[in-house]
Protein backbone atom coordinates (compact mmCIF):
# COMPACT_ATOMS: atom_id res chain seq x y z
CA UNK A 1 0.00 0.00 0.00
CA UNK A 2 1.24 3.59 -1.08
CA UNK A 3 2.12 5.80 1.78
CA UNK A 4 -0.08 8.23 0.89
CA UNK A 5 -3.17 5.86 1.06
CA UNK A 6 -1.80 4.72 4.32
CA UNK A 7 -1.96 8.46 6.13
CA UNK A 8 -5.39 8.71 4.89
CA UNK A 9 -6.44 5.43 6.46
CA UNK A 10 -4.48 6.51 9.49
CA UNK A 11 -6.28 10.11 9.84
CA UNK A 12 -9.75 8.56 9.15
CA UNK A 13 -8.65 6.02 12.30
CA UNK A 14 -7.64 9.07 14.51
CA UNK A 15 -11.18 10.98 12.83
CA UNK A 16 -13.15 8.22 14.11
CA UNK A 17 -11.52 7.72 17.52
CA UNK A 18 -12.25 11.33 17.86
CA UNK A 19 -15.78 11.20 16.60
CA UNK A 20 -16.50 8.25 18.73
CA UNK A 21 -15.53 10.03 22.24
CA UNK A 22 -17.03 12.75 20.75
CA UNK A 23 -20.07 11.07 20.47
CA UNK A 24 -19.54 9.57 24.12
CA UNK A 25 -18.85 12.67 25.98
CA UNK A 26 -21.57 14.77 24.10
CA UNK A 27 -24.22 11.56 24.54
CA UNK A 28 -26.60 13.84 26.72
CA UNK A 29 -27.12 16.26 24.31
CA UNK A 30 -28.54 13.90 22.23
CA UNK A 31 -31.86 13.61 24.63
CA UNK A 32 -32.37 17.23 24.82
CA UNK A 33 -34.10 19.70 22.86
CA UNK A 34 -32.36 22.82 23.65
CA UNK A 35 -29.29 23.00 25.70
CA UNK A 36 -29.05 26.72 24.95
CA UNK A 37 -30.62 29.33 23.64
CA UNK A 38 -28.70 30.35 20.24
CA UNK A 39 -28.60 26.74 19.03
CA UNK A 40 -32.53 26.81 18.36
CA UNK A 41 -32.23 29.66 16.78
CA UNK A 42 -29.82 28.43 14.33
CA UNK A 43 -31.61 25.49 13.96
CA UNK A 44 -34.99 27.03 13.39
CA UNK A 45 -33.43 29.59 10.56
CA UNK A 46 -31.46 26.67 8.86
CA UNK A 47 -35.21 24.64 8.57
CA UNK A 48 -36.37 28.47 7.02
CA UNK A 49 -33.84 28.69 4.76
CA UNK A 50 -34.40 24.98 3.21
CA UNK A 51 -37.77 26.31 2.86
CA UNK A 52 -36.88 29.67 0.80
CA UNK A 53 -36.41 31.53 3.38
CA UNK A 54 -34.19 34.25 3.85
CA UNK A 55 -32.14 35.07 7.35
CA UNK A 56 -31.94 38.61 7.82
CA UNK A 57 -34.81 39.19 5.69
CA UNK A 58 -37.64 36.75 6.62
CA UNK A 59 -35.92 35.76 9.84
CA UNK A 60 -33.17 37.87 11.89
CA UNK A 61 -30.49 37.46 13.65
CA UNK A 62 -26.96 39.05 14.28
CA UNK A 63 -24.75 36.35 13.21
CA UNK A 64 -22.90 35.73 10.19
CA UNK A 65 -24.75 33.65 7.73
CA UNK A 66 -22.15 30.72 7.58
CA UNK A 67 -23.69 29.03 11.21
CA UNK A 68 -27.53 28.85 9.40
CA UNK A 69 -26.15 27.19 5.89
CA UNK A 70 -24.11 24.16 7.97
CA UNK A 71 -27.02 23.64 10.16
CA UNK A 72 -29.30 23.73 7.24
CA UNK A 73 -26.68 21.32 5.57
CA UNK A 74 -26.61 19.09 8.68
CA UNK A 75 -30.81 18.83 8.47
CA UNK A 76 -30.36 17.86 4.43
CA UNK A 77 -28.23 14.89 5.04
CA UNK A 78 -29.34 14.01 8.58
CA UNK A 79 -32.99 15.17 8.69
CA UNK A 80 -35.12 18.31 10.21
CA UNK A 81 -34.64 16.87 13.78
CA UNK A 82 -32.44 17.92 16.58
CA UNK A 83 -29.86 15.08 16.36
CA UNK A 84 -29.04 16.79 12.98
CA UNK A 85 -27.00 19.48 15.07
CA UNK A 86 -25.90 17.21 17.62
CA UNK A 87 -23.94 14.98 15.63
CA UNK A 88 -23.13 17.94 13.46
CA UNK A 89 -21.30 19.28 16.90
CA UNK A 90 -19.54 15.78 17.02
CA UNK A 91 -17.87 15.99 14.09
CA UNK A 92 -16.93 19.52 14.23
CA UNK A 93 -15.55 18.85 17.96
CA UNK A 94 -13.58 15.68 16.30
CA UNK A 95 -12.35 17.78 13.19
CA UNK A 96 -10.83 20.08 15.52
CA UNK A 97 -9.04 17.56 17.88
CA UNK A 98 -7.90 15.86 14.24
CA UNK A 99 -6.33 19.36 13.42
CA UNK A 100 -4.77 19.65 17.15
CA UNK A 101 -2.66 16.48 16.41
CA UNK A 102 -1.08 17.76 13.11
CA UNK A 103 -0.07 20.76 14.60
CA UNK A 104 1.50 18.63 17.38
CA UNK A 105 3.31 16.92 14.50
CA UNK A 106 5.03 20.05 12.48
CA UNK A 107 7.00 20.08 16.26
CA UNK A 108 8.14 16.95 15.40
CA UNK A 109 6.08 15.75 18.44
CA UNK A 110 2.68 13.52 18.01
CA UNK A 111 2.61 13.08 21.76
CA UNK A 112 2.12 16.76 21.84
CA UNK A 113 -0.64 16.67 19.37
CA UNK A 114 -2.45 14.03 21.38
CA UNK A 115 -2.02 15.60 24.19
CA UNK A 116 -3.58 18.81 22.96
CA UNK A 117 -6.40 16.81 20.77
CA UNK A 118 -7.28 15.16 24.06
CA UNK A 119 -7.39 18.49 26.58
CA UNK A 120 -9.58 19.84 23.63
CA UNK A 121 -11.94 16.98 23.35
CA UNK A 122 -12.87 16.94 27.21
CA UNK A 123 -11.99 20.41 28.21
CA UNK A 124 -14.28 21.88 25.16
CA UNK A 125 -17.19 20.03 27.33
CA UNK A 126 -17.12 23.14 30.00
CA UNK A 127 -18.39 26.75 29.34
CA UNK A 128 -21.18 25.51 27.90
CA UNK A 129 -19.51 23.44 25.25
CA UNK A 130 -22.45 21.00 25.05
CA UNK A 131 -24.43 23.80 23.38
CA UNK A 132 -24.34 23.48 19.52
CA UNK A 133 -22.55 27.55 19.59
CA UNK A 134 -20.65 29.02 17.05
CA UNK A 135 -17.14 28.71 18.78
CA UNK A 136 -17.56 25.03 18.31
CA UNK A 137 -18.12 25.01 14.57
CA UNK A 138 -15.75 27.71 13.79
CA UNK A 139 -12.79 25.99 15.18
CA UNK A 140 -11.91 24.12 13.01
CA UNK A 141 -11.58 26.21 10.28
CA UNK A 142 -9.23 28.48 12.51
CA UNK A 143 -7.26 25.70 13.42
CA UNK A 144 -6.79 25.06 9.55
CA UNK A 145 -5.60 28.48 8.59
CA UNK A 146 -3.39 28.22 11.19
CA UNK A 147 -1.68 24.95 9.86
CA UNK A 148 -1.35 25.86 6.52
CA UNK A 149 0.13 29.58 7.61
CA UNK A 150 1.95 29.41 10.11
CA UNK A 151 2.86 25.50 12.27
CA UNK A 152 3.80 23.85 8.68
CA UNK A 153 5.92 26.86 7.35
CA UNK A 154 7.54 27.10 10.92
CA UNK A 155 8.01 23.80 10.74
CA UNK A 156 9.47 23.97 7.28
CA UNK A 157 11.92 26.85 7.63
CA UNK A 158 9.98 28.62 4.91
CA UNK A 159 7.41 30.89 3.90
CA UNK A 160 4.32 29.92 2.63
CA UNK A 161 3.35 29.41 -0.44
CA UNK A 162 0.85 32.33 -2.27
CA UNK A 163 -1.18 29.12 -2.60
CA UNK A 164 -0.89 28.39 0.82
CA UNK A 165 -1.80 31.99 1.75
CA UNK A 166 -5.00 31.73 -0.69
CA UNK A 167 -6.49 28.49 0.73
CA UNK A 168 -5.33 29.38 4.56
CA UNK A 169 -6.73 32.76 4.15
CA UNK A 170 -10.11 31.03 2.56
CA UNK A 171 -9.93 29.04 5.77
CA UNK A 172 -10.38 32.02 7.79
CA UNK A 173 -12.87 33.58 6.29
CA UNK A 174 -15.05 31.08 6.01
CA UNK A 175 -14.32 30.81 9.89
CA UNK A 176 -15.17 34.44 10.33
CA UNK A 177 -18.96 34.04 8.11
CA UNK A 178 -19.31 31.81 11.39
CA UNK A 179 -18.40 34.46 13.90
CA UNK A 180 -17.14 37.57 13.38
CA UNK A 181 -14.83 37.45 16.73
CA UNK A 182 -12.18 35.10 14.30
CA UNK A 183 -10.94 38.71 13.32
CA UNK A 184 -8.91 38.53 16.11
CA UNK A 185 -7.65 34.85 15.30
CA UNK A 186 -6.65 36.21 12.08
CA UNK A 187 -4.79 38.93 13.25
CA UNK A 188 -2.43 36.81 14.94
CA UNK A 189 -2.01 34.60 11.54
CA UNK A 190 -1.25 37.75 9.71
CA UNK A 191 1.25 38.73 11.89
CA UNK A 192 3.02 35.58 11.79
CA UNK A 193 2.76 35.48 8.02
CA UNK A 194 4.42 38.95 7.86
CA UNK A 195 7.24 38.12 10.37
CA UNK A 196 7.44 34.40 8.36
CA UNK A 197 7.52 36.29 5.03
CA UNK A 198 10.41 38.69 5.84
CA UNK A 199 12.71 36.24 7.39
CA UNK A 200 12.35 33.93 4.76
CA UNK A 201 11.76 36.20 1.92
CA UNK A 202 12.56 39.59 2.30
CA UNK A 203 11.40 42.23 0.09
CA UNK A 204 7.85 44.06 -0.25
CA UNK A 205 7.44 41.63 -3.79
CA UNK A 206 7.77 38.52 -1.76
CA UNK A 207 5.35 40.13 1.03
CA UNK A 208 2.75 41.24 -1.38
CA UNK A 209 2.72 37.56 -3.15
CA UNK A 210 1.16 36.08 -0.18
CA UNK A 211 -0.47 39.15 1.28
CA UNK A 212 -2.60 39.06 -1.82
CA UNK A 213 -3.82 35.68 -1.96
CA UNK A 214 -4.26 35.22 1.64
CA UNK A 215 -6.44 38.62 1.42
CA UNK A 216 -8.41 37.70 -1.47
CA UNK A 217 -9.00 34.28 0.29
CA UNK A 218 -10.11 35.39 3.43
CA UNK A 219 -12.65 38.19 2.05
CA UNK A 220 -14.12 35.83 -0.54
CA UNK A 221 -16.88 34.37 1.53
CA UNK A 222 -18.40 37.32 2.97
CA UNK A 223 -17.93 38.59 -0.69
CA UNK A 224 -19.62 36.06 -2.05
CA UNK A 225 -22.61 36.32 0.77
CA UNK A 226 -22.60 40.16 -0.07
CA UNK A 227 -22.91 39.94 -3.56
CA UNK A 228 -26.37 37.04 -2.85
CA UNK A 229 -27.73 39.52 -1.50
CA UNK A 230 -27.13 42.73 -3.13
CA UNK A 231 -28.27 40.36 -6.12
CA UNK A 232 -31.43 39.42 -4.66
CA UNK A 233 -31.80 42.96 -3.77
CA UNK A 234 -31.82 42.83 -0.08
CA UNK A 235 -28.02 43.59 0.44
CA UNK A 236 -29.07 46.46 3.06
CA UNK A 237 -30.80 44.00 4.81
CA UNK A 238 -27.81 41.92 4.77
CA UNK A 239 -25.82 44.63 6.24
CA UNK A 240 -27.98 45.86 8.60
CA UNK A 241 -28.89 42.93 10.78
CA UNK A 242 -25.15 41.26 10.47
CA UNK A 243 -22.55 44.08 10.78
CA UNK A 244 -24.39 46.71 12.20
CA UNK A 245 -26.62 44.55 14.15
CA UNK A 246 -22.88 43.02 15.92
CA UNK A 247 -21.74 46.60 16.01
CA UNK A 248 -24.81 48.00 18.13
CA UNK A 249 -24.52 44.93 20.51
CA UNK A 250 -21.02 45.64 21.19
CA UNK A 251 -21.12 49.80 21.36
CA UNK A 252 -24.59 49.16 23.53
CA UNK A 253 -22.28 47.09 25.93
CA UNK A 254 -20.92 48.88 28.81
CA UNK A 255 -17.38 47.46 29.64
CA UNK A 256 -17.11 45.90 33.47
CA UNK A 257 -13.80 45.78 35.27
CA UNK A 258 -15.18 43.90 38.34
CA UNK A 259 -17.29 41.45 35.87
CA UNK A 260 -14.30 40.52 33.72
CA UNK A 261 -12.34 39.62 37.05
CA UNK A 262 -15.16 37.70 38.19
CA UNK A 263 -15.36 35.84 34.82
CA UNK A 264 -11.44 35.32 34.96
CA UNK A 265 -11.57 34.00 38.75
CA UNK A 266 -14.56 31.59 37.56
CA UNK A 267 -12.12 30.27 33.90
CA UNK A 268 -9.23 29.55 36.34
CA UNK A 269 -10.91 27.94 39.02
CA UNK A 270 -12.88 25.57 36.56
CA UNK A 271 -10.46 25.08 34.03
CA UNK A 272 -6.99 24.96 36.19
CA UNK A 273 -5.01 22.73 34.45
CA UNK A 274 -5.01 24.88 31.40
CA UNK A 275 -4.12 28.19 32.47
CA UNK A 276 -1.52 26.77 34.56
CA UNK A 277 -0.39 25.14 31.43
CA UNK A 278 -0.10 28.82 29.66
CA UNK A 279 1.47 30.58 32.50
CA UNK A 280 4.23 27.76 32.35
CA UNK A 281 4.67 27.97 28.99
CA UNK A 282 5.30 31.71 28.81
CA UNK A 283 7.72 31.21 31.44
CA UNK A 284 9.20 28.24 29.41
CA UNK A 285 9.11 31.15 26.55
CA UNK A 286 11.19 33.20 28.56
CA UNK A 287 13.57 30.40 29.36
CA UNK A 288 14.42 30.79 25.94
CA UNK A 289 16.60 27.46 25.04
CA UNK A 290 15.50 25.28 28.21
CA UNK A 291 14.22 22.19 27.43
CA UNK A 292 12.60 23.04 23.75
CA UNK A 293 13.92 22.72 20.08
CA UNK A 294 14.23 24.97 17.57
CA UNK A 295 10.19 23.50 15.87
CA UNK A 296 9.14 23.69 19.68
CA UNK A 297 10.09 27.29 20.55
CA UNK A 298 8.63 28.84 17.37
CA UNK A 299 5.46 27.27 17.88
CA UNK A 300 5.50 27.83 21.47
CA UNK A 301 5.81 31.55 20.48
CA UNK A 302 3.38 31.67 18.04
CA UNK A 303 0.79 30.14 19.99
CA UNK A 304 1.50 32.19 22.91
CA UNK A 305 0.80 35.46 20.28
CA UNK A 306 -2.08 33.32 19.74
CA UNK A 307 -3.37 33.63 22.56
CA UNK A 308 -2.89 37.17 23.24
CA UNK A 309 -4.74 37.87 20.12
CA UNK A 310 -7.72 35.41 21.50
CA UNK A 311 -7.41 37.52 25.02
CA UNK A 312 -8.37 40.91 22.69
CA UNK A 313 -10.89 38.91 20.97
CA UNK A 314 -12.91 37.61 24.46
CA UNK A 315 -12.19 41.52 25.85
CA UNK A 316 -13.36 43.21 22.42
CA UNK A 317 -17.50 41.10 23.28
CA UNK A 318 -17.24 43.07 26.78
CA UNK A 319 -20.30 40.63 27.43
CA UNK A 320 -17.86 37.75 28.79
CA UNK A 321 -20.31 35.13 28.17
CA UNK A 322 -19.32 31.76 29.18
CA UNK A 323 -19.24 30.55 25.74
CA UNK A 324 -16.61 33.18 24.21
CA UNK A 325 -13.79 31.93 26.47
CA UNK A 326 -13.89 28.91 23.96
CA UNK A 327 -11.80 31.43 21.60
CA UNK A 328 -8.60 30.59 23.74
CA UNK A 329 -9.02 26.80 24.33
CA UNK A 330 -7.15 25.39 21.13
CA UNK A 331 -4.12 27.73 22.27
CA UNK A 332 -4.40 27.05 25.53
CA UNK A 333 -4.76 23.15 24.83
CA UNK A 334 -1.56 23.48 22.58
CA UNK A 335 0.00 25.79 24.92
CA UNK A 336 -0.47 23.04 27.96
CA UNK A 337 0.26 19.97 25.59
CA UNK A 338 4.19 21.44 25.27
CA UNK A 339 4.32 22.01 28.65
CA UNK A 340 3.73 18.38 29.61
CA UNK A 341 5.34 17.18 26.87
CA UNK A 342 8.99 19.32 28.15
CA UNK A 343 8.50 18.54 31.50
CA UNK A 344 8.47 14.38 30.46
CA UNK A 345 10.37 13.85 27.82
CA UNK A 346 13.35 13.28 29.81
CA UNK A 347 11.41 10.18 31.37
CA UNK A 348 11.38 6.52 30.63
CA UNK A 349 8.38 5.60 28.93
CA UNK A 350 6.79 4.02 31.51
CA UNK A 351 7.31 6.85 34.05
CA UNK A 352 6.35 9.08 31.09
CA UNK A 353 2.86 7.56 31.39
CA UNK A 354 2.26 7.23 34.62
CA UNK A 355 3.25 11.49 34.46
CA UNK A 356 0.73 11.54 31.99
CA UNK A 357 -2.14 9.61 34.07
CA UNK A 358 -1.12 11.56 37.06
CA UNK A 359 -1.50 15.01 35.40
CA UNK A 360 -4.65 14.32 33.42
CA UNK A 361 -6.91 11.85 35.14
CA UNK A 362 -7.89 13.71 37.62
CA UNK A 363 -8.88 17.64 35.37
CA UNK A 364 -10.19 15.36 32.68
CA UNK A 365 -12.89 13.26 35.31
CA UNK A 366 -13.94 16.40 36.60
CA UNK A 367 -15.02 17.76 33.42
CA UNK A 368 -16.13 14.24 31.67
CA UNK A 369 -18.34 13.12 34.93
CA UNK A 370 -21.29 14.86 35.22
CA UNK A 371 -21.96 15.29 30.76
CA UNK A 372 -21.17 11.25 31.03
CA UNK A 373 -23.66 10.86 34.01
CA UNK A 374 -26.16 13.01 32.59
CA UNK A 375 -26.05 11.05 29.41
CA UNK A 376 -26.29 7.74 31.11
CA UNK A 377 -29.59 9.29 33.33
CA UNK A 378 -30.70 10.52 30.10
CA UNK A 379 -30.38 8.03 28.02
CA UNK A 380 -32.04 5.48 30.69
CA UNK A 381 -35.40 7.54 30.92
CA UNK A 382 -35.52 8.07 27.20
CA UNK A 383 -34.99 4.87 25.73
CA UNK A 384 -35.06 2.30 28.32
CA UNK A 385 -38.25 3.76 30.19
CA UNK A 386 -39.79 5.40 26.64
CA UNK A 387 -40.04 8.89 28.57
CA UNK A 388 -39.45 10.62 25.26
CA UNK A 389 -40.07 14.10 26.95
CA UNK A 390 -38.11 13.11 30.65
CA UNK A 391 -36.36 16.20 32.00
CA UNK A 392 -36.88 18.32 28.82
CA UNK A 393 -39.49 20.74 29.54
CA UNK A 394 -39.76 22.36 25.93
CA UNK A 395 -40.34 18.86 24.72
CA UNK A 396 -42.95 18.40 26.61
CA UNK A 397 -44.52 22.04 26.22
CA UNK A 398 -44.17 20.96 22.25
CA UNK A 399 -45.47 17.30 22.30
CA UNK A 400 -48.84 19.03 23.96
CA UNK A 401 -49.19 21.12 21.46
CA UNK A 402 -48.82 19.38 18.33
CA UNK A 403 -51.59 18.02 18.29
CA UNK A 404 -53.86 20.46 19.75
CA UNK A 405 -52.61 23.06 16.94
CA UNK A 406 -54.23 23.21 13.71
CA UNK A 407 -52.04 23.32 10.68
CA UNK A 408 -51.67 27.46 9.74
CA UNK A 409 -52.10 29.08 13.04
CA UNK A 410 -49.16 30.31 15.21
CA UNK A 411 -48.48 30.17 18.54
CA UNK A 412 -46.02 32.57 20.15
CA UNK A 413 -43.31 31.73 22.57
CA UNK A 414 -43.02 35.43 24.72
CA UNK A 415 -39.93 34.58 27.03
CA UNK A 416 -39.30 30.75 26.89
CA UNK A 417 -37.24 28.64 24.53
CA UNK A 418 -37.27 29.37 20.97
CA UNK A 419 -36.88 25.41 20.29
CA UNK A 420 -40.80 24.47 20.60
CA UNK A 421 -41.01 27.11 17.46
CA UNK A 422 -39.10 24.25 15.32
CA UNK A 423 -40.66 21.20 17.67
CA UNK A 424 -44.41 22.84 16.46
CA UNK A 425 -43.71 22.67 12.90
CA UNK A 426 -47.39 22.99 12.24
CA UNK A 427 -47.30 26.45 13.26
CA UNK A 428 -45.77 28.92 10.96
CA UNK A 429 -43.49 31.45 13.01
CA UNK A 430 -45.72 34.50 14.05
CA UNK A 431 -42.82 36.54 13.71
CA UNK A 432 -39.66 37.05 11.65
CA UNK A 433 -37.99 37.84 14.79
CA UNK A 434 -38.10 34.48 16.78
CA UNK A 435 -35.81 35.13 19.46
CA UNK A 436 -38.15 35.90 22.45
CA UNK A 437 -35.19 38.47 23.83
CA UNK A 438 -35.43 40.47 20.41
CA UNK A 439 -38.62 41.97 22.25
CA UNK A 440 -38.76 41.48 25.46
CA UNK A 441 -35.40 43.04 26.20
CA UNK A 442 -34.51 46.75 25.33
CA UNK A 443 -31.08 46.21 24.53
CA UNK A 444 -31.58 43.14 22.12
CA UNK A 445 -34.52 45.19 20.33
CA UNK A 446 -32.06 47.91 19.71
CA UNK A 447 -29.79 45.58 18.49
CA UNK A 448 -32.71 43.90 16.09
CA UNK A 449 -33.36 47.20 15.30
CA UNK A 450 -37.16 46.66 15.94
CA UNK A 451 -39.62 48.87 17.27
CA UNK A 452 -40.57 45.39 20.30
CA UNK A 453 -44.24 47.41 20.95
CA UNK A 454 -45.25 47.57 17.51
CA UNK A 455 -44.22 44.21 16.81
CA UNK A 456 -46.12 42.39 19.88
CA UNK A 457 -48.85 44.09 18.70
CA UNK A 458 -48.35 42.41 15.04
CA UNK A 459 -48.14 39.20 16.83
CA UNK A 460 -51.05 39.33 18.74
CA UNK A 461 -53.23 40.64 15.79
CA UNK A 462 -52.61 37.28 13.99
CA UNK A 463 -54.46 35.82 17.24
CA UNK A 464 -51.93 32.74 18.02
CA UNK A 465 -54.15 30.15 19.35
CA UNK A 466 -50.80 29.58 22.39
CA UNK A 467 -49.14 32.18 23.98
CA UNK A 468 -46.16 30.50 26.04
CA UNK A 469 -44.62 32.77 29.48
CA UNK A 470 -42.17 32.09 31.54
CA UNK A 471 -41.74 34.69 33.95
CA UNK A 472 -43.65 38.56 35.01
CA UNK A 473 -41.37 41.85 33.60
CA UNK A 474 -42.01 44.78 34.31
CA UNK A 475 -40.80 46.77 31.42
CA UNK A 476 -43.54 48.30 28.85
CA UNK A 477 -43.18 44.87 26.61
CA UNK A 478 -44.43 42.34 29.52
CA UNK A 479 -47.35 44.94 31.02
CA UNK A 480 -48.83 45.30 27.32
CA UNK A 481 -48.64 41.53 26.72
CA UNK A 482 -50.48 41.33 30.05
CA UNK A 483 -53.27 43.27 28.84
CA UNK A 484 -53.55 40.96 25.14
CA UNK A 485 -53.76 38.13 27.76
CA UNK A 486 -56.07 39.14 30.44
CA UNK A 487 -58.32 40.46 27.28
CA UNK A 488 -58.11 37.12 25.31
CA UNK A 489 -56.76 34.44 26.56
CA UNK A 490 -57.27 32.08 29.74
CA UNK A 491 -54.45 29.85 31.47
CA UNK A 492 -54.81 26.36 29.86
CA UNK A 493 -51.36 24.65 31.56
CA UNK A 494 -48.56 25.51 33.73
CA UNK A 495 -45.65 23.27 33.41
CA UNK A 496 -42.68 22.87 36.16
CA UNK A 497 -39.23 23.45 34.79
CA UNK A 498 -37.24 20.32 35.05
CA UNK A 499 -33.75 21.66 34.63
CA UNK A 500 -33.78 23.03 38.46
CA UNK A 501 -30.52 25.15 38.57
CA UNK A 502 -32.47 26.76 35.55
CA UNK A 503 -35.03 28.81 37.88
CA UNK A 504 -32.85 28.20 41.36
CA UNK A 505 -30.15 30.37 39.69
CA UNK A 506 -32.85 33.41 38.22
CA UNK A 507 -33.29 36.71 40.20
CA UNK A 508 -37.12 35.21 40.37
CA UNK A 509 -37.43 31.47 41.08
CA UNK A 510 -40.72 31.49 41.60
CA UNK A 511 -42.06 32.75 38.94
CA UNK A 512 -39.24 31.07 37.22
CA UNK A 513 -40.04 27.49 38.12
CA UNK A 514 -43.14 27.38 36.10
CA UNK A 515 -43.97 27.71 32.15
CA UNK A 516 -47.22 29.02 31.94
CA UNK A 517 -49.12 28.08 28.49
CA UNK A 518 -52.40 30.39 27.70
CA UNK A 519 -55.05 29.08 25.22
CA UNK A 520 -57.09 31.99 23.31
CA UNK A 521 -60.64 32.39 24.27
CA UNK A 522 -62.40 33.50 21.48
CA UNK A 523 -61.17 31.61 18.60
């Protein structure tokens, strides 16, 4: 057998070792509905779009368009069901711990690699990995650019190719039509390309050679998305609800000292491990020559500018969700996997692994137990005791409606989970703006650029036979849907909320703790 055919077989192994534990660690996802709340609304636009419709026109959101056309391509080959995402987030998840291990390799270290692949697989489990979010799938796509432009031509002595630059650069910006935060990602693979570029090949010629390509490549997808919709003649629309729509969000968004620090104290305390892995290796940075090679101390310094970048790129959202601290986990995994792999080479193999066991067994539990438990719990309930709806409130909520909805009329979800929208499918959307925050919170409305008043009023002219509420506001959106309900509609169902740290954790448990479903009187 050719040795060519022979590293494909042996990638596809490592793929589907990966996609297997994947699979594993990610098993409770697979008996849930909604995990969290942007992944139904990805979900529900992707279904739209395989129907002709258009996001930002017929449905909006702030997010780049790439996220709705792989979930819509995920529900072509696997169905308009929610595994379609799940195992969609799999295979992303393995993709990226696939990538991990050929960086590990340009520094002439698989051990690395694995090492990196496997802090990634588990450690991507925490901030609220499990949910099908954009960090996930844009990953790997980051991970590629940096490959092609910067680990292999470290690795190489060289610079890279303008080919290199075109398709690495195309990478990239197919990363960033996922989110636009990969800016930041890129800025560190441009500066590397530069400082690559005129060691290797001095001159402004050689420079612009690969500048060029790698510009045209990266730009060419949101060209390409631009020029849809200019052609379709709804390119304002297009820029309205994606760039300025992102722009609003972040300029609306007072930075928080004492937040950030709070958010900070909560990454190190829950992921340990890792950022004492990237303190270390700055200091092993420092060190200069101590215990690296040559292929080891340019990547370590490259990942460690990296990183930096990533830091700029979770600072620059000034909302410090949970979710955007998965910008600096493939660094910090890489970062971590030279530590260990320093601090052990000098060991016999078998002390090497029993290091290795030492280090990771105990970090790697602690994340892996409760998804694996949960999944196990889950997966009892749901297919051993046929509880199809067990612990998965908006299942249920949907599964009581389906059949008491009439093909054609809507029913409107006011504050809950936007996944009983696509579990309903009977009932067309009563709004293009499905995201039950895009109303009932000022700062989101100003970010959808909709007047929220105006448009609850639209809803509730189309009479939706349901009107689904979670919880009492008192801002000018909750007291006028109070009035549409006390006028028209009667409490048919309240049901409890079975994830508990759900409501124990709101500023109003008790009203929290219960999803309240009102039928319309007068239909």
């Amino acid at each position: 057998m050719s040795a060519p055919a022979t590293t494909w077989r042996r990638e596809l192994a490592w793929l589907g070792a990966f996609l297997g534990a994947a699979a594993l660690l990610r098993s409770s996802t697979f008996f849930q509905s909604q995990v969290g709340t942007d992944e139904a609304l990805y979900l529900t636009i992707a279904r739209g779009l395989l129907h002709g419709q258009l996001p930002y026109v017929d449905l909006i959101d702030n997010k780049p368009p790439g996220i709705y056309l792989l979930f819509a391509l995920a529900q072509v080959v696997l169905g308009q069901n929610v595994l379609a995402m799940r195992l969609l987030a799999c295979l992303f998840n393995a993709l990226s711990c696939l990538l991990l291990l050929r960086i590990g390799r340009t520094m002439r270290s698989e051990a690395v690699g694995a090492i990196a692949a496997l802090l990634y697989l588990f450690f991507s489990l925490g901030n609220y990995g499990l949910e099908a979010n954009t960090e996930l799938f844009y990953t790997p796509f980051v991970l590629a650019g940096f490959l092609a432009l910067v680990y292999r031509p470290l690795a190489d002595g060289s610079a890279p190719t303008p080919a290199s630059c075109f398709w690495g650069g195309l990478s990239l910006g197919c990363a960033l039509e996922i989110k636009y935060v990969v800016v930041f990602d890129t800025l560190a693979v441009a500066l590397l390309l530069w400082a690559q570029t005129r060691r290797h090949a001095p001159g402004l010629p050689a420079l612009a050679r690969r500048a060029g390509p790698f510009c045209a490549g990266f730009l060419l997808p949101f060209a390409l998305f631009l020029g849809f919709y200019a052609a379709v003649g709804h390119r304002s629309e297009f820029l309205d609800y994606n760039l300025r729509a992102n722009l609003t969000h972040r300029t609306d968004t007072a930075f928080a000292p004492l937040y950030l620090m709070g958010r900070l104290k909560d990454q190190v305390r829950e992921n340990l491990l890792l950022w004492v892995g990237t303190v270390c290796a700055g200091g092993l940075a420092l060190a200069r020559r101590a215990g690296t090679d040559a292929h080891e101390r340019s990547g370590l310094r490259a990942t460690l500018l990296w990183f930096a970048c990533a830091i700029l790129g979770v600072s620059f959202t000034k909302t410090f969700y949970r979710h955007y601290f998965a910008q600096l986990l493939p660094a910090q995994c890489l970062l971590t996997a030279l530590v260990i792999g320093v601090a052990t080479r000098e060991l016999r193999a078998f002390e090497r692994g029993l290091a290795l066991v030492l280090v990771l067994v105990v970090p790697l539990t602690d994340v892996a137990y409760r998804p694996l438990a949960d999944g196990a719990k889950l997966a009892y309930f749901h297919v051993l005791k046929r509880q199809p709806t067990w612990h998965d409130t908006p299942a249920e909520i949907a599964a009581y409606l389906r059949p008491r909805v009439p093909a054609g009329r809507t029913i409107y979800v006011a504050d809950y989970k936007a996944i009983i929208n696509y579990l309903v499918p009977a009932a067309p959307l009563p709004s293009r703006y499905m995201l039950p925050e895009f109303l009932n919170d000022p700062h989101f409305a100003k970010v959808a650029r909709v007047d929220a008043l105006a448009e609850l009023d639209a809803i509730m002219q189309k009479r939706p036979l349901f009107v689904v509420r979670r919880r009492e506001g008192r801002n000018e959106f909750y007291q006028r849907l109070d009035r549409y309900l006390r006028a028209d509609y009667v409490l048919d169902r309240a049901f409890e909320e079975s994830n508990s740290a759900d409501w124990q954790l709101s500023e109003e448990p008790a009203q929290d703790r219960y999803i309240e479903l009102y039928r319309r009187l007068h239909d």
